[in-house]
C-alpha atoms as a PDB file:
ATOM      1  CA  UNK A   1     102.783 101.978  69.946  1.00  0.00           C
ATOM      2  CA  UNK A   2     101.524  99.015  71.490  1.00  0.00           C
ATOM      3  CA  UNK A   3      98.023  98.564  69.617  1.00  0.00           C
ATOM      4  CA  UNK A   4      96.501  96.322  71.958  1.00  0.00           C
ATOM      5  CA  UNK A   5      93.685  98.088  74.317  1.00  0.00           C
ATOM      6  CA  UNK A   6      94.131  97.588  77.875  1.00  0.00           C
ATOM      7  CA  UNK A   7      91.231  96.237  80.201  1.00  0.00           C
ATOM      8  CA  UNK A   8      89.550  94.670  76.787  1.00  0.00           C
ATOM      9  CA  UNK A   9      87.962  91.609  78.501  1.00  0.00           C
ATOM     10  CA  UNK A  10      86.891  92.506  82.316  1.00  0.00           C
ATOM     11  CA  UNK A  11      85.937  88.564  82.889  1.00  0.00           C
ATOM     12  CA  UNK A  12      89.972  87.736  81.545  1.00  0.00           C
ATOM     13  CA  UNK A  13      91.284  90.793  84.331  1.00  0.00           C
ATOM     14  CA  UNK A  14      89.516  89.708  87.097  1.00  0.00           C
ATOM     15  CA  UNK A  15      90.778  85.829  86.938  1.00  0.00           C
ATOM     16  CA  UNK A  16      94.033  87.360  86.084  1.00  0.00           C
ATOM     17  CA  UNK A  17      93.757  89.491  89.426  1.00  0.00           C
ATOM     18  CA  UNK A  18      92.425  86.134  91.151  1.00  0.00           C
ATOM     19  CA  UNK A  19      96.031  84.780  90.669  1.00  0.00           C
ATOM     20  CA  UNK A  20      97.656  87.070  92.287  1.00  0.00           C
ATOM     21  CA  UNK A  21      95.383  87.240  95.913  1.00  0.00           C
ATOM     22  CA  UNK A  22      96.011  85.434  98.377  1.00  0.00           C
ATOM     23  CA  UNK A  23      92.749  85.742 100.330  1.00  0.00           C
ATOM     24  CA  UNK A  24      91.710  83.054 103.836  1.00  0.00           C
ATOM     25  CA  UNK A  25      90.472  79.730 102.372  1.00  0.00           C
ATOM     26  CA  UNK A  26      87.257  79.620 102.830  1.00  0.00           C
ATOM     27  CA  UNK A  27      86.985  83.445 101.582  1.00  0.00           C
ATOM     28  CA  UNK A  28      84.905  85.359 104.119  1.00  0.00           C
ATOM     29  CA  UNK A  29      80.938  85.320 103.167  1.00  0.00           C
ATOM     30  CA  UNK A  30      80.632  88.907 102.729  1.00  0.00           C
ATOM     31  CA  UNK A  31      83.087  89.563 100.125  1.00  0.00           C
ATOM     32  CA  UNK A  32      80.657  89.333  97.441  1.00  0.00           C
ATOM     33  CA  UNK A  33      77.972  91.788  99.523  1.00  0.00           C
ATOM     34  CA  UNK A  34      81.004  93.864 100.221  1.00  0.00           C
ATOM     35  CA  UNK A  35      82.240  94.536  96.541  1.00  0.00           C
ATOM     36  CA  UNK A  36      78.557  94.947  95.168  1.00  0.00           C
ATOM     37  CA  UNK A  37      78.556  98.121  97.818  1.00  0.00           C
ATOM     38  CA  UNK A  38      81.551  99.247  96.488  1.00  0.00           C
ATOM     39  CA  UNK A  39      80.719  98.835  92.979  1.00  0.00           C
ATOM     40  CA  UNK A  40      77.331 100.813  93.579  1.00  0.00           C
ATOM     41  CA  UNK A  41      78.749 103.801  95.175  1.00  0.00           C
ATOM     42  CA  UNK A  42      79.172 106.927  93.064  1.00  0.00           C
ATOM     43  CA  UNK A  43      81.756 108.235  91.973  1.00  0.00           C
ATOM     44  CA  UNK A  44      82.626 111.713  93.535  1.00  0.00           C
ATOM     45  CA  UNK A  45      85.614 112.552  91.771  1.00  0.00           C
ATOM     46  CA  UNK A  46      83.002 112.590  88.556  1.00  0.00           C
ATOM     47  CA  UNK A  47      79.691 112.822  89.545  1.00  0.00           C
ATOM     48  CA  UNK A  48      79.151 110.074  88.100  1.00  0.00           C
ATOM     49  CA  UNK A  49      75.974 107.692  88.924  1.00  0.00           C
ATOM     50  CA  UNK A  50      76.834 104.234  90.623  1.00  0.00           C
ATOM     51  CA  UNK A  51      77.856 101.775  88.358  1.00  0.00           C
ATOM     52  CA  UNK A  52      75.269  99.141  88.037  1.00  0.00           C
ATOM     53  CA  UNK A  53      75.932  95.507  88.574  1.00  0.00           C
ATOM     54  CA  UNK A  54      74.418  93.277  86.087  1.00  0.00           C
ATOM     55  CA  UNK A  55      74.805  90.010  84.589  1.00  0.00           C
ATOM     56  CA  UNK A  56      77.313  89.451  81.999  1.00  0.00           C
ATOM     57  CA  UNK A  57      76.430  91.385  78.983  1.00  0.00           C
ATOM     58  CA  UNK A  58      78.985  90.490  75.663  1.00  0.00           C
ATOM     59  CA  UNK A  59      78.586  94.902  75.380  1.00  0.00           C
ATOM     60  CA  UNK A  60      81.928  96.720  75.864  1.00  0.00           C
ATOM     61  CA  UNK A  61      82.285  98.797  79.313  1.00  0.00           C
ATOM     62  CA  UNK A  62      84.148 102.026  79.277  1.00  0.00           C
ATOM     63  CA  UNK A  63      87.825 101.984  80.172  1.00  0.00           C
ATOM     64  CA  UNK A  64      86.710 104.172  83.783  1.00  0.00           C
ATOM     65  CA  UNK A  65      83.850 101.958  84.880  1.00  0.00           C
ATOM     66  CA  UNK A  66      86.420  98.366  84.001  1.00  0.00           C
ATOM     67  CA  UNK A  67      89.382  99.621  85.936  1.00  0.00           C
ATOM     68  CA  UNK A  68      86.602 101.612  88.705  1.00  0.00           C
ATOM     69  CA  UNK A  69      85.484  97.561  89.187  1.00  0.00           C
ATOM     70  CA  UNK A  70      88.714  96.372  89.427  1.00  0.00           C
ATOM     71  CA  UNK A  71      89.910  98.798  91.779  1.00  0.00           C
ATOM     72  CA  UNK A  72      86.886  98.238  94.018  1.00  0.00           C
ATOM     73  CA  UNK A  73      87.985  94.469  93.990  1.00  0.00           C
ATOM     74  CA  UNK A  74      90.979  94.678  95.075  1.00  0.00           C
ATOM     75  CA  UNK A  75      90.174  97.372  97.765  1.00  0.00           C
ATOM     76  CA  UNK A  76      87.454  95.006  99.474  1.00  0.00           C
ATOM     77  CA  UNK A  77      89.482  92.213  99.245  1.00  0.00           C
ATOM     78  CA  UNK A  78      92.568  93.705 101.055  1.00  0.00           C
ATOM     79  CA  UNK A  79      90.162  95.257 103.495  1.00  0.00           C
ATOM     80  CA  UNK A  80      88.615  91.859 104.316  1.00  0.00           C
ATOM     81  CA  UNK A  81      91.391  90.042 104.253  1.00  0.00           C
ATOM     82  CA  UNK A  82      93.059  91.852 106.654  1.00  0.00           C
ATOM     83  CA  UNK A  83      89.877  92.267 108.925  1.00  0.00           C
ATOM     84  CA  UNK A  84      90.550  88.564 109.332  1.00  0.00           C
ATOM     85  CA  UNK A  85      92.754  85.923 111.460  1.00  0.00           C
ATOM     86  CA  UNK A  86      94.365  84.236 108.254  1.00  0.00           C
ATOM     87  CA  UNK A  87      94.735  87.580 107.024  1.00  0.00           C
ATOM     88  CA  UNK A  88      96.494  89.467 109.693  1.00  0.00           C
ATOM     89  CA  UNK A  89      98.739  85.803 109.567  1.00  0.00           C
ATOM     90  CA  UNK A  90     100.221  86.629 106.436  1.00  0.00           C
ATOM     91  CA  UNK A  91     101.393  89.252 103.821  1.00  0.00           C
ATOM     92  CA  UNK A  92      98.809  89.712 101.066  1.00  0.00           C
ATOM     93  CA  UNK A  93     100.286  89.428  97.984  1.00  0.00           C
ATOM     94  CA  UNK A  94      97.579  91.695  95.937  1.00  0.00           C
ATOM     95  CA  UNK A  95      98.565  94.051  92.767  1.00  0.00           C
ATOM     96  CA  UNK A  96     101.269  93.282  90.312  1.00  0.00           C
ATOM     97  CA  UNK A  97     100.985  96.610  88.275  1.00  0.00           C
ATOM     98  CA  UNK A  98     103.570  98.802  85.877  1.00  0.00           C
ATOM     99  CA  UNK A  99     106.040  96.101  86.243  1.00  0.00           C
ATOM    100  CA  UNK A 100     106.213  96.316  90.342  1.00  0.00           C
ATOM    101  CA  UNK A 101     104.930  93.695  92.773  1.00  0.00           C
ATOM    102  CA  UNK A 102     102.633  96.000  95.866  1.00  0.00           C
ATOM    103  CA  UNK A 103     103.169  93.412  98.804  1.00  0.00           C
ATOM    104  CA  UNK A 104     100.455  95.067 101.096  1.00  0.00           C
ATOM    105  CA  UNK A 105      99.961  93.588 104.724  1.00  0.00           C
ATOM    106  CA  UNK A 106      97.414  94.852 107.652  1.00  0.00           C
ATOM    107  CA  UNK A 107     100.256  96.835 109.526  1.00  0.00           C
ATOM    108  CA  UNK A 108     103.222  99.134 108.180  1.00  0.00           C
ATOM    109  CA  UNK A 109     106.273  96.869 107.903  1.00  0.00           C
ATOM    110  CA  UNK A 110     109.405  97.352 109.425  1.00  0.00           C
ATOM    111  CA  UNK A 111     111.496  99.894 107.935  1.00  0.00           C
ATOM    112  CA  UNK A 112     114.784  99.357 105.892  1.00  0.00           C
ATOM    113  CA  UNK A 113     117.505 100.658 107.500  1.00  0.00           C
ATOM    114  CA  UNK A 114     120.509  99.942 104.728  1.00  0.00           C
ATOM    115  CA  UNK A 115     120.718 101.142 101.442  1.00  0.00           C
ATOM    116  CA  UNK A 116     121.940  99.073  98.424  1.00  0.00           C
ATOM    117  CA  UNK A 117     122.555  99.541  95.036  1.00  0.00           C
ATOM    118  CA  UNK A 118     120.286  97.484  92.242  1.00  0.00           C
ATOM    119  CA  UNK A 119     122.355  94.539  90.361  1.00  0.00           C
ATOM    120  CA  UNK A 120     125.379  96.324  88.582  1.00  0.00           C
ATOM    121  CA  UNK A 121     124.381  99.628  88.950  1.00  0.00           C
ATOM    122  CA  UNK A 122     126.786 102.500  87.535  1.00  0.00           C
ATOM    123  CA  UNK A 123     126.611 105.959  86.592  1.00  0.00           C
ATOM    124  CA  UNK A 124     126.645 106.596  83.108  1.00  0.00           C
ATOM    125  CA  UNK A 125     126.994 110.142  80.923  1.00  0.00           C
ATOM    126  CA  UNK A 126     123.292 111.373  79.646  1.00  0.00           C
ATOM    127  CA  UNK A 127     124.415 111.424  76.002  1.00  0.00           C
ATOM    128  CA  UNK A 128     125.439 107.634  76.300  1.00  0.00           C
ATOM    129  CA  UNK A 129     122.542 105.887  78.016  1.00  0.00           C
ATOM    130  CA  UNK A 130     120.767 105.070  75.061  1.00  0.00           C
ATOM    131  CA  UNK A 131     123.276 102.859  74.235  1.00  0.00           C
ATOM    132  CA  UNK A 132     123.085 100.940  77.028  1.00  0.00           C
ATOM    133  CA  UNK A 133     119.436 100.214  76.682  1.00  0.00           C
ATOM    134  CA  UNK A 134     116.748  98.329  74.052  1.00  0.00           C
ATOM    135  CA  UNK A 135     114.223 101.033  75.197  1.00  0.00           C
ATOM    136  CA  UNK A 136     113.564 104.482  74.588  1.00  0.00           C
ATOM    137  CA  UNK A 137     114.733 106.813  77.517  1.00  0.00           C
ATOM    138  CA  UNK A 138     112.620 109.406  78.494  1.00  0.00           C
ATOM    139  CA  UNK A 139     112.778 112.213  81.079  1.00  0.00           C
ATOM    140  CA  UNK A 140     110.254 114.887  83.002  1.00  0.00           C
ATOM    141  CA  UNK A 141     110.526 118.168  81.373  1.00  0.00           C
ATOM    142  CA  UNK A 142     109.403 119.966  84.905  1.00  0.00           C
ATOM    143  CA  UNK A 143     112.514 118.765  86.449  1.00  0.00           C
ATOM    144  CA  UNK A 144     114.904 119.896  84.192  1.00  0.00           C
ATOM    145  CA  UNK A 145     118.069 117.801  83.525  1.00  0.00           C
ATOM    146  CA  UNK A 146     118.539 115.186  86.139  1.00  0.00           C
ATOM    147  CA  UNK A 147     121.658 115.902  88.216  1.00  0.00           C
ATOM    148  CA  UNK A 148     122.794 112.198  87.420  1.00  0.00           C
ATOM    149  CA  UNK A 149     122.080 109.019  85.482  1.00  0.00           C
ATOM    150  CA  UNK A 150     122.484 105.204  86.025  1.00  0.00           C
ATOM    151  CA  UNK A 151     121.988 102.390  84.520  1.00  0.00           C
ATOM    152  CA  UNK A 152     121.735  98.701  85.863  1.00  0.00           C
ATOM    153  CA  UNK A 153     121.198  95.230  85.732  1.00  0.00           C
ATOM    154  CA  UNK A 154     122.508  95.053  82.487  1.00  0.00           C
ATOM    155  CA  UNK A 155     120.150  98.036  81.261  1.00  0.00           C
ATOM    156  CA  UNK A 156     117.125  97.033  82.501  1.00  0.00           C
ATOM    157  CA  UNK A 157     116.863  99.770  84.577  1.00  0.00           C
ATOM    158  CA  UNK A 158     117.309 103.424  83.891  1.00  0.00           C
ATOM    159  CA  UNK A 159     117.316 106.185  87.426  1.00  0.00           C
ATOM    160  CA  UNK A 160     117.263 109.473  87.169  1.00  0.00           C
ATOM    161  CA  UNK A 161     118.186 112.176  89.854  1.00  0.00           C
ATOM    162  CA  UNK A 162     117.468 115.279  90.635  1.00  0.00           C
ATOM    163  CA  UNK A 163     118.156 117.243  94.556  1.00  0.00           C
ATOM    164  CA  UNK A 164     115.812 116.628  97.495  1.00  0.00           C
ATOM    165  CA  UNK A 165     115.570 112.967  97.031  1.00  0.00           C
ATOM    166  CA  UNK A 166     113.496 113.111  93.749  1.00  0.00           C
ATOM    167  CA  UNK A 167     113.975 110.350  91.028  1.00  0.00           C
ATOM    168  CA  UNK A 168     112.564 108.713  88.190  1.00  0.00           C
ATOM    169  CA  UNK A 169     113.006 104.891  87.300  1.00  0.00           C
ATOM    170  CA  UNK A 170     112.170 103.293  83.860  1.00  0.00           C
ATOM    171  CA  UNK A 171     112.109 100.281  82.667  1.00  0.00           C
ATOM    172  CA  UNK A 172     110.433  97.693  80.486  1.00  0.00           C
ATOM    173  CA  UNK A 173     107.026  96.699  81.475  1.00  0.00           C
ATOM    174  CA  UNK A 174     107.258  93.333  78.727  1.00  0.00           C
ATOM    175  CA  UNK A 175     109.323  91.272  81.244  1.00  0.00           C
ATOM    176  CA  UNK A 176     108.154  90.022  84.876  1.00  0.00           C
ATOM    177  CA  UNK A 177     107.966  92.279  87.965  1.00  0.00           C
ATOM    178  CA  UNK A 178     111.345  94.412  88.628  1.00  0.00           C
ATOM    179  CA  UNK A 179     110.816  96.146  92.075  1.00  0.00           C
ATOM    180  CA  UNK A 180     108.555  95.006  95.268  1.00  0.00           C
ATOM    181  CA  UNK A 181     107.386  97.388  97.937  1.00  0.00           C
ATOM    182  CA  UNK A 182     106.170  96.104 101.117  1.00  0.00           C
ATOM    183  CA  UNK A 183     102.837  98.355 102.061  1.00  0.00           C
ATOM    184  CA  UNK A 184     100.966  98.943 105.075  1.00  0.00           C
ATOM    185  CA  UNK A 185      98.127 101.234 105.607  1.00  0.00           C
ATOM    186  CA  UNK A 186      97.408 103.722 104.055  1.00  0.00           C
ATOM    187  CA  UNK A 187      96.809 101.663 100.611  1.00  0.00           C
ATOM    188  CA  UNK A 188      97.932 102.727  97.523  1.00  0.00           C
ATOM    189  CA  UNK A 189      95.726 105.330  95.979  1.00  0.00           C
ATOM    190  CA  UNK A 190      94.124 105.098  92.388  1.00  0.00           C
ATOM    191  CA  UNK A 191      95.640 107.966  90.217  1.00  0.00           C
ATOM    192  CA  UNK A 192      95.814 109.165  86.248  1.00  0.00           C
ATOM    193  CA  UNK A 193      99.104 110.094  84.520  1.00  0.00           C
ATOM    194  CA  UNK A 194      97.374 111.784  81.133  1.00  0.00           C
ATOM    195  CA  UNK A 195      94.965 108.642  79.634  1.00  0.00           C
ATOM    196  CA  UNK A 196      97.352 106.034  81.619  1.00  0.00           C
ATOM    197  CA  UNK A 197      96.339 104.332  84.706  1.00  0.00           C
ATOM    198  CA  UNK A 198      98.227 104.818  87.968  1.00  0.00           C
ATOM    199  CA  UNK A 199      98.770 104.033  91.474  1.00  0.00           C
ATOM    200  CA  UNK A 200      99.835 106.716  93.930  1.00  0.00           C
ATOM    201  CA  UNK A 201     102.206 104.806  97.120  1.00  0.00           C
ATOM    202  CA  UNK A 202     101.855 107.542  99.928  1.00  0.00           C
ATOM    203  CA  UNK A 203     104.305 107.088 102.985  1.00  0.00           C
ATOM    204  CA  UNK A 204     107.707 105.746 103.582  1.00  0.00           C
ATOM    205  CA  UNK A 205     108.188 102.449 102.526  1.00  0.00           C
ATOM    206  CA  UNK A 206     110.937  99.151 101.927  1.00  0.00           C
ATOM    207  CA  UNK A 207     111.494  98.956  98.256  1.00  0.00           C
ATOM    208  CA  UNK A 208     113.460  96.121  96.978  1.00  0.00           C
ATOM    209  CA  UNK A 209     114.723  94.821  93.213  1.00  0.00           C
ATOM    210  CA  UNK A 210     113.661  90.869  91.792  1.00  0.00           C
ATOM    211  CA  UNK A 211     116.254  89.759  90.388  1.00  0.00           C
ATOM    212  CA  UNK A 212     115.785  88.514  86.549  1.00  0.00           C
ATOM    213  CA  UNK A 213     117.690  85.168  86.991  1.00  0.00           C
ATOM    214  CA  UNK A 214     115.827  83.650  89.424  1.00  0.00           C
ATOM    215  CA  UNK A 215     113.132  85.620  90.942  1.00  0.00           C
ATOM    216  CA  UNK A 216     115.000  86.633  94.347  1.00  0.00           C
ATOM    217  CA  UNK A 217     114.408  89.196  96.224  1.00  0.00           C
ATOM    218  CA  UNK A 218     116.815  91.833  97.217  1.00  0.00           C
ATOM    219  CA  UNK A 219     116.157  94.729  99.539  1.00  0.00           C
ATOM    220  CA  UNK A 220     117.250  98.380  98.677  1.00  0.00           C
ATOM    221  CA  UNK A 221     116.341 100.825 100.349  1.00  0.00           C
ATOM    222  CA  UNK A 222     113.132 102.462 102.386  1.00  0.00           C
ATOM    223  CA  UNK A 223     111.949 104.288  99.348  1.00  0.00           C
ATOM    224  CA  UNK A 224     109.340 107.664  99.759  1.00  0.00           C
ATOM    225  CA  UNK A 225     106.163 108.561  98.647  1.00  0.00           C
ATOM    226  CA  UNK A 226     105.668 106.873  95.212  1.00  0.00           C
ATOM    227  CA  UNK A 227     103.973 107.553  92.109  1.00  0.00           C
ATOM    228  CA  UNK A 228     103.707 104.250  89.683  1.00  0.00           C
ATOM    229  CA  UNK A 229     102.414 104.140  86.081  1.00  0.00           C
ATOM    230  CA  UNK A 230     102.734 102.091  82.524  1.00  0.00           C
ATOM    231  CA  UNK A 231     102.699 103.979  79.158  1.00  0.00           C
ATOM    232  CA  UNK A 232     102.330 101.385  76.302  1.00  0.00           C
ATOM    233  CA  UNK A 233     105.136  98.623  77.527  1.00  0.00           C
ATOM    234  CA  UNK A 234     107.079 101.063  79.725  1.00  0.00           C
ATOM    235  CA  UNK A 235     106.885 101.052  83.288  1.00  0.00           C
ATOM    236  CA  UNK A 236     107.832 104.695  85.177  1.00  0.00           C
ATOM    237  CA  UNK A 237     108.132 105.183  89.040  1.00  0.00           C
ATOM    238  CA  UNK A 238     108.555 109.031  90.121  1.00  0.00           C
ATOM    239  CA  UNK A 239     109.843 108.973  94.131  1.00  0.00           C
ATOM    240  CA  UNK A 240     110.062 111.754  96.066  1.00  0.00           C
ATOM    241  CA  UNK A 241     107.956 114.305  95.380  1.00  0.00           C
ATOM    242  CA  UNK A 242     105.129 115.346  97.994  1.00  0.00           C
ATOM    243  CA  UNK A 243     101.803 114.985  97.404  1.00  0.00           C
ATOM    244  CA  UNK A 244      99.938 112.976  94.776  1.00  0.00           C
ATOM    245  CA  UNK A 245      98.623 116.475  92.637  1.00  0.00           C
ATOM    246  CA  UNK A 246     102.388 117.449  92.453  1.00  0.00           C
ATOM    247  CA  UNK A 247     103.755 114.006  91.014  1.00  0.00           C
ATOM    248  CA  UNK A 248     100.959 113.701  88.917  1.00  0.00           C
ATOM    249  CA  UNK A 249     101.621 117.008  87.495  1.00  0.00           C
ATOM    250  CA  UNK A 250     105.076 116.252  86.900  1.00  0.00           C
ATOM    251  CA  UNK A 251     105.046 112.864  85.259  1.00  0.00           C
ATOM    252  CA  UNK A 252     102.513 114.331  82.551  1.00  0.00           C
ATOM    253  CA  UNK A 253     105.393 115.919  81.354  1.00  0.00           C
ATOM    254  CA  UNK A 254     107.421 112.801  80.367  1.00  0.00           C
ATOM    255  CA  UNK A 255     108.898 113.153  76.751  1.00  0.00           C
END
C-alpha cells in the first residue's frame, strides 16, 4: 500500500498542473474571474455549499473540495484557452493522470483509421502472466474471465478481453505516461472508482502508446468510450463499455 496521501499539498498540485498547460502567453484576463465562478458554484451531485475561496490557510482541505478545485482549474483553463486565437492554434496539452497523457484540443481530431499492436505485444496463457510482470495483475469480477490476455512492451502492459469490444489495461502508474489520447469536445468527465479518483473519456477517440526509450509517440488505434483511474501506483483503463454508471460499476469490482 502506497502510504503517501494523494492531493496533500493543494499549492504543490496546482504548480505541478501549471507544468503541464500550455495556455496563450499573455493568459487571457479573465481566467482568474473565471475559476473563482467555478470554484463558488455548488456542488449538485452533493448538495454541497460552494466552496469558499480564501487566502491561504496552513489548515488541511478535504480530499473532495482539493481535487473539486483542481478540476475546476483545469476545466476553465481548457475552456478559455480554446475560446481563444492561440488556443484554437494549437493542441492543449492539459492532464497527465493514471499514467495517460489527455491531449485535448478545441475540435474532435481526426480519427485513426489503422490499428496497431503496442511494442511486443503477445498473447500469453492467464495462469502465466504473472510471470511476465513486477506488478500484481488484477481483473473485473463482473466480466468474468477475459476471453484473452496479452502482455507487452516487455510487461509493462497487461490487456484484457472480453466480446463486444470491452477491455481492461493495467499497468504501473510509478513510471512516466504510457498511452496518449487525443480529445475533442466533449471533455473528459470527473468520475469515482470506490475512494479513487477518475476520469470518464466519452466518445470515440485516437489512442496511441509512448514509448519508454525515448518518449515517441506511436498511434494505435481509435479507442471507445474510456474509463481511466489509479489505485495506489497502478494505473487501470476499462474501454468499451457504454455509459459512465456502467463502467464505473464494473471497475469497482477489480480484485
Amino acid at each position: 500500500m502506497n502510504s503517501r496521501e494523494p492531493f496533500d499539498d493543494l499549492e504543490a498540485e496546482l504548480l505541478a498542473l501549471g507544468d503541464l498547460l500550455d495556455v496563450p502567453n499573455p493568459p487571457p484576463a479573465d481566467v482568474a474571474s473565471a475559476v473563482r465562478a467555478r470554484l463558488e458554484e455548488p456542488d449538485p451531485a452533493h448538495g454541497a455549499d460552494p466552496i469558499p475561496v480564501r487566502p491561504h490557510t496552513p489548515a488541511r482541505r478535504p480530499r473532495r473540495a482539493r481535487w473539486k478545485i483542481v478540476t475546476a482549474v483545469v476545466l476553465v483553463v481548457i475552456a478559455i484557452t480554446a475560446a481563444t486565437p492561440q488556443g484554437r492554434a494549437a493542441v492543449v496539452r492539459i492532464l497527465r493522470f493514471a499514467g495517460i497523457e489527455l491531449q485535448v484540443g478545441e475540435t474532435t481530431p481526426p480519427p485513426v483509421t489503422t490499428t496497431a499492436p503496442m511494442p511486443g505485444e503477445h498473447t500469453v496463457p492467464p495462469g502465466r502472466v504473472s510471470g511476465q510482470v513486477k506488478f500484481q495483475v488484477k481483473t473485473v469480477k463482473a466480466l468474468g474471465d477475459p476471453r484473452s490476455v496479452t502482455v507487452a512492451d516487455n510487461g509493462r502492459v497487461v490487456s484484457m478481453f472480453w466480446p463486444n469490444g470491452v477491455r481492461l489495461d493495467q499497468f504501473d502508474g510509478t513510471l512516466d505516461p504510457v498511452f496518449f489520447k487525443k480529445l475533442g469536445p466533449p471533455w473528459p468527465d470527473y468520475a469515482r472508482v470506490g475512494p479513487y479518483q477518475a476520469w470518464w473519456v466519452p466518445g470515440k477517440h485516437p489512442l496511441g502508446y509512448i514509448l519508454r526509450q525515448d518518449g515517441t509517440e506511436v498511434p494505435l488505434r481509435q479507442a471507445g468510450p474510456t474509463l481511466i483511474w489509479q489505485q495506489d501506483t497502478l494505473n487501470y483503463r476499462l474501454e468499451g463499455l457504454r455509459t459512465k454508471e456502467e463502467a464505473i460499476r464494473v471497475a469497482t469490482s477489480l480484485q
